[in-house]
C-alpha atoms as a PDB file:
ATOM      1  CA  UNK A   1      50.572  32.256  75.681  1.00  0.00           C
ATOM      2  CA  UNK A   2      49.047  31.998  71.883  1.00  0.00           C
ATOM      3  CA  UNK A   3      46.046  32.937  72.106  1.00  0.00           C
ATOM      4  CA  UNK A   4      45.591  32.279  68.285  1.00  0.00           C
ATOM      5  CA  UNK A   5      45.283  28.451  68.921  1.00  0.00           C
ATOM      6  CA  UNK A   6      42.807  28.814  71.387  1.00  0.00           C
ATOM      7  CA  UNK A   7      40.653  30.640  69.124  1.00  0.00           C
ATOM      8  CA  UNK A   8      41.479  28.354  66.426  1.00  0.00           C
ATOM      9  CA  UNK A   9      40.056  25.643  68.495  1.00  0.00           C
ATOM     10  CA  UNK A  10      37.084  27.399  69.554  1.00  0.00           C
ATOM     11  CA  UNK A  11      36.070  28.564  66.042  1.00  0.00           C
ATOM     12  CA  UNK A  12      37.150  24.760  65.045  1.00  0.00           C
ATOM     13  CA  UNK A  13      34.301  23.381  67.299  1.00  0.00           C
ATOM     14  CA  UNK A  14      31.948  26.040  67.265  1.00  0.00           C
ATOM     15  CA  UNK A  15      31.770  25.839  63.041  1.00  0.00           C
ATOM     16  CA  UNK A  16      31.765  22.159  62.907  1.00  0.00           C
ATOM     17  CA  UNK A  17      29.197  21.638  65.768  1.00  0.00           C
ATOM     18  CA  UNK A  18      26.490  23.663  63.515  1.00  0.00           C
ATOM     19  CA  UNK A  19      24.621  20.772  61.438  1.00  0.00           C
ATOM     20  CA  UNK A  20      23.161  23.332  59.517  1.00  0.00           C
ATOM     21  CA  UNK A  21      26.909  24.833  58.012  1.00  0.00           C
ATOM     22  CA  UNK A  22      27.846  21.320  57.865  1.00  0.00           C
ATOM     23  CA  UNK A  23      24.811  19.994  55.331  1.00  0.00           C
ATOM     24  CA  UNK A  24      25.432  23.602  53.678  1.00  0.00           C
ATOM     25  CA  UNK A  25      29.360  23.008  53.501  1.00  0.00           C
ATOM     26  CA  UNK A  26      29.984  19.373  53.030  1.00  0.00           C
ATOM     27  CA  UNK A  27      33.724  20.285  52.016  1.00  0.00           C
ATOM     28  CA  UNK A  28      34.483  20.917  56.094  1.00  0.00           C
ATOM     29  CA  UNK A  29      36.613  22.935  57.758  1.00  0.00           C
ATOM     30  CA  UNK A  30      40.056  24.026  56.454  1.00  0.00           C
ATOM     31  CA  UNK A  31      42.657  26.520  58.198  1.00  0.00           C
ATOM     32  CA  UNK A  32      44.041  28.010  55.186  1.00  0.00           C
ATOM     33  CA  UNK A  33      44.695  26.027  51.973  1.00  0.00           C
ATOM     34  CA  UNK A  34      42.144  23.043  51.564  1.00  0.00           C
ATOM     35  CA  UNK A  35      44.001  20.006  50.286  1.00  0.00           C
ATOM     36  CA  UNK A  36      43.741  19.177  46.955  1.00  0.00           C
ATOM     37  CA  UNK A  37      40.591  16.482  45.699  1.00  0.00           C
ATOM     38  CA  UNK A  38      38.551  18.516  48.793  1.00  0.00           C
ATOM     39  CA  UNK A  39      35.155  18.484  48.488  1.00  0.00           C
ATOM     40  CA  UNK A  40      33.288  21.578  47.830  1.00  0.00           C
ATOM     41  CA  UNK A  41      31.191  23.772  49.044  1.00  0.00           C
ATOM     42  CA  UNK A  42      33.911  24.271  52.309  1.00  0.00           C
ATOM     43  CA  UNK A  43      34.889  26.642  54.751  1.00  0.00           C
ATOM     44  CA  UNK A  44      38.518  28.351  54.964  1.00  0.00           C
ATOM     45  CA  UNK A  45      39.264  29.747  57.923  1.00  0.00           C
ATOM     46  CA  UNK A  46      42.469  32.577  57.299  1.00  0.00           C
ATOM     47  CA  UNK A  47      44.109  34.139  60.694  1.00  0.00           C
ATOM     48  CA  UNK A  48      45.873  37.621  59.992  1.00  0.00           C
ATOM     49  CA  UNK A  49      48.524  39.059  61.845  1.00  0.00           C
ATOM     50  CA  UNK A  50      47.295  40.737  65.003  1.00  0.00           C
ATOM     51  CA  UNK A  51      48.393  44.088  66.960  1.00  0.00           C
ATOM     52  CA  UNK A  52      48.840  43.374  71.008  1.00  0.00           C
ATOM     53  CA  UNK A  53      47.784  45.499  73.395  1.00  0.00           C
ATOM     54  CA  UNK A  54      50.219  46.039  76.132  1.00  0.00           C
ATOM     55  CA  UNK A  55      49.440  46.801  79.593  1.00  0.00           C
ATOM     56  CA  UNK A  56      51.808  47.805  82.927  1.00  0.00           C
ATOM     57  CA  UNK A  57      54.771  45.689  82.837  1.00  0.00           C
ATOM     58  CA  UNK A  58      54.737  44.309  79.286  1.00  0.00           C
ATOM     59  CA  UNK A  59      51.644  42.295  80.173  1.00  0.00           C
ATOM     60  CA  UNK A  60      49.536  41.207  76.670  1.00  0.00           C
ATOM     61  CA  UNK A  61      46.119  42.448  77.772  1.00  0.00           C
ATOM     62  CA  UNK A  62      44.806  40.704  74.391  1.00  0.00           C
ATOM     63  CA  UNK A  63      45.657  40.362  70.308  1.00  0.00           C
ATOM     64  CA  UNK A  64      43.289  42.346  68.357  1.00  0.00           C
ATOM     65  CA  UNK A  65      43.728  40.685  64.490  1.00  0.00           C
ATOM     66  CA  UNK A  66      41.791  39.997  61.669  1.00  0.00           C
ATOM     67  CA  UNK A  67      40.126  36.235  60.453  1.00  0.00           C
ATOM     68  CA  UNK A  68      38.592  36.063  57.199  1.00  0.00           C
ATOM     69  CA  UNK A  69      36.202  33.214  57.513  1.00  0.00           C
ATOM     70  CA  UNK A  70      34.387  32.004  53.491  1.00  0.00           C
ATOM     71  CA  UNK A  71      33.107  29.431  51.750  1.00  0.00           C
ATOM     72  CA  UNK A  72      34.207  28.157  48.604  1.00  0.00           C
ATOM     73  CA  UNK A  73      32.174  26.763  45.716  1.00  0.00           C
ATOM     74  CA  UNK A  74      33.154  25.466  42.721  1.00  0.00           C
ATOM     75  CA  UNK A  75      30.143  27.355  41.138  1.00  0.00           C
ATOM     76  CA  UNK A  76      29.762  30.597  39.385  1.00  0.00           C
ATOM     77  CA  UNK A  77      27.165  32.485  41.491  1.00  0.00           C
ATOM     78  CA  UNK A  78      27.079  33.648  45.409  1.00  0.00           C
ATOM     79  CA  UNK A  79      23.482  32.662  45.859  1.00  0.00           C
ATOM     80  CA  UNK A  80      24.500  28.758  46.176  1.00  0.00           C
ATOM     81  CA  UNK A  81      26.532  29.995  49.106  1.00  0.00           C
ATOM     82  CA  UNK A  82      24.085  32.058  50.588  1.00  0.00           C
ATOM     83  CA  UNK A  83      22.572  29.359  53.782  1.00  0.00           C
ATOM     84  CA  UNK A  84      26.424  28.471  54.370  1.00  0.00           C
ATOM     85  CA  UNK A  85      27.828  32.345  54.814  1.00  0.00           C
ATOM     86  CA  UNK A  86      24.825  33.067  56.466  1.00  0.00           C
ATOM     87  CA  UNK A  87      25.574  30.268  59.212  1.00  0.00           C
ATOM     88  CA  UNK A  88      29.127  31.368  59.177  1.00  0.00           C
ATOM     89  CA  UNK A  89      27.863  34.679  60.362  1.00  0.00           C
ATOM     90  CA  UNK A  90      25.574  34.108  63.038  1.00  0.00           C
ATOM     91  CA  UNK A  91      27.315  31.629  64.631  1.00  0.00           C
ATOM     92  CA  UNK A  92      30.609  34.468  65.081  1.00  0.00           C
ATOM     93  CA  UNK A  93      29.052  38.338  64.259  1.00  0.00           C
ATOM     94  CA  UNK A  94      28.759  39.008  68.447  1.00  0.00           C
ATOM     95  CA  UNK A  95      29.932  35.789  69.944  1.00  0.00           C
ATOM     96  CA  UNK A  96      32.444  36.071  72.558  1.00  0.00           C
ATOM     97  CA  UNK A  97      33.762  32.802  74.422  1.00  0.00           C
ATOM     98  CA  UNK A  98      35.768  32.143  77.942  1.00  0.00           C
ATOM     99  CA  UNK A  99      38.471  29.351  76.981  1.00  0.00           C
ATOM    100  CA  UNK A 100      40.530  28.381  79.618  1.00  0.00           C
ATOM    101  CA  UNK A 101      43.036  30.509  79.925  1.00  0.00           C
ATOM    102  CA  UNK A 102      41.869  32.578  77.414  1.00  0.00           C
ATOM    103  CA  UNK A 103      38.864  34.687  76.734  1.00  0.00           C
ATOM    104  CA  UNK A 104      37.640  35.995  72.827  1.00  0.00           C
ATOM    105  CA  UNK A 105      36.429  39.112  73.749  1.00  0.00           C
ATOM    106  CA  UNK A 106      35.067  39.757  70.729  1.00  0.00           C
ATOM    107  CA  UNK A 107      34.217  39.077  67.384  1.00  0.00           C
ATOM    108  CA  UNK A 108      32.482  41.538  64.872  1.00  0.00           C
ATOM    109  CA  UNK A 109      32.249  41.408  61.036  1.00  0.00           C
ATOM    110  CA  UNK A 110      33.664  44.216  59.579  1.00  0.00           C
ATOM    111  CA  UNK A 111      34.163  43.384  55.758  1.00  0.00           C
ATOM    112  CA  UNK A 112      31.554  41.773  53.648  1.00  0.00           C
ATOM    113  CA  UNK A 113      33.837  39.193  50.787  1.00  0.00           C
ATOM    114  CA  UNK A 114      32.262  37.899  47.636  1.00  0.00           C
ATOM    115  CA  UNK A 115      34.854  37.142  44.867  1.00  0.00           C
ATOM    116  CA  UNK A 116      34.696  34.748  41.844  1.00  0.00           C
ATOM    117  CA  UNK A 117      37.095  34.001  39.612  1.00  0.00           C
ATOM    118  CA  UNK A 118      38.031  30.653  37.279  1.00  0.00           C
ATOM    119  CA  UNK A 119      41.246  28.570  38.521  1.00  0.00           C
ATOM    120  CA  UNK A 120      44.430  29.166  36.335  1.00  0.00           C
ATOM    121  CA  UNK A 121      44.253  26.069  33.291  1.00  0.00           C
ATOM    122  CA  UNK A 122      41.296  24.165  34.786  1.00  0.00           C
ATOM    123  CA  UNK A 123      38.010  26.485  33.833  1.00  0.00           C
ATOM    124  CA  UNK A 124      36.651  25.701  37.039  1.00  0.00           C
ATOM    125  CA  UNK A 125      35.027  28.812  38.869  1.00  0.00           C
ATOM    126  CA  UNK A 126      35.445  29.046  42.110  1.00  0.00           C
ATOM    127  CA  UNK A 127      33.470  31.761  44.183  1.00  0.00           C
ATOM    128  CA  UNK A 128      34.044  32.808  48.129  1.00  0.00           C
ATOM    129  CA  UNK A 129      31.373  34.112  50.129  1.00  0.00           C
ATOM    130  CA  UNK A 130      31.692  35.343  53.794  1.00  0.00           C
ATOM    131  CA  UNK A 131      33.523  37.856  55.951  1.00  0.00           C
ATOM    132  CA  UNK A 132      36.487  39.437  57.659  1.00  0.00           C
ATOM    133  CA  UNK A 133      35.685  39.669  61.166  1.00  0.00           C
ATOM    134  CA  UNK A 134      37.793  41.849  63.558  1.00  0.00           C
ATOM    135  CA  UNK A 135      38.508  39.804  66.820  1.00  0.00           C
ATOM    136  CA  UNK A 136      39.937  40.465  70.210  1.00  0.00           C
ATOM    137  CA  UNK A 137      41.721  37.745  72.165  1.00  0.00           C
ATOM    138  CA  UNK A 138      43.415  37.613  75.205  1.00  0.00           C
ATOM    139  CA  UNK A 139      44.601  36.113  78.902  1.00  0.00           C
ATOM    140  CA  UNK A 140      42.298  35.637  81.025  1.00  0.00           C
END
């Protein structure tokens, strides 16, 4: 089982069921690059590789990996990200979830990310305000 698409999914509906991140983050959800002519501010949602933890038998017990979750503004200054990252963060620092036939055990913020920095040849800044959260996955 990949129990990276069933998080996907969750974090997919849980994100763009808040109203609140949605009027903050007009730009939607994107799972990695956004396509080009997006709208802005938006959320990117990045899935690192993740270590499994093996039980008796070779059985996955669950995927412990890393999602960096941001949004992105064209605009020069964190603060007119600040009600969006905020959202971001309270809807996934602590939440865990049972998906059928998988089960996020956990999710917890463990790297703060704010990083600005102008697009190569356009002059457009672009800033990213969020987190890397550690999270654990696995079978039910």
């Amino acid at each position: 089982m990949i129990e990276v698409t069933r998080l996907l999914r969750w974090l997919s509906t849980t994100l763009k069921g808040d109203s609140a991140l949605m009027s903050a983050a007009p730009g939607g959800i994107h799972f990695g690059v956004a396509p080009q002519g997006s709208v802005y501010p938006l959320v990117r949602v990045l899935y690192d590789a993740a270590d499994d933890l093996l039980g008796l038998g070779a059985a996955r017990l669950w995927a412990d990996g890393d999602l960096a979750v941001v949004v992105i503004g064209q605009t020069g200054s964190p603060l007119a990200l600040e009600a969006a990252a905020d959202r971001i963060d309270a809807l996934l620092h602590g939440a865990s979830a049972t998906l059928d036939p998988a089960m996020i055990y956990s999710i917890v913020r463990v790297r703060a990310i704010c990083r600005t920095a102008p697009a190569a040849g356009t002059g457009v800044i672009y800033t990213q305000l969020g987190g890397t959260y550690a999270v654990q996955v696995g079978a039910l």
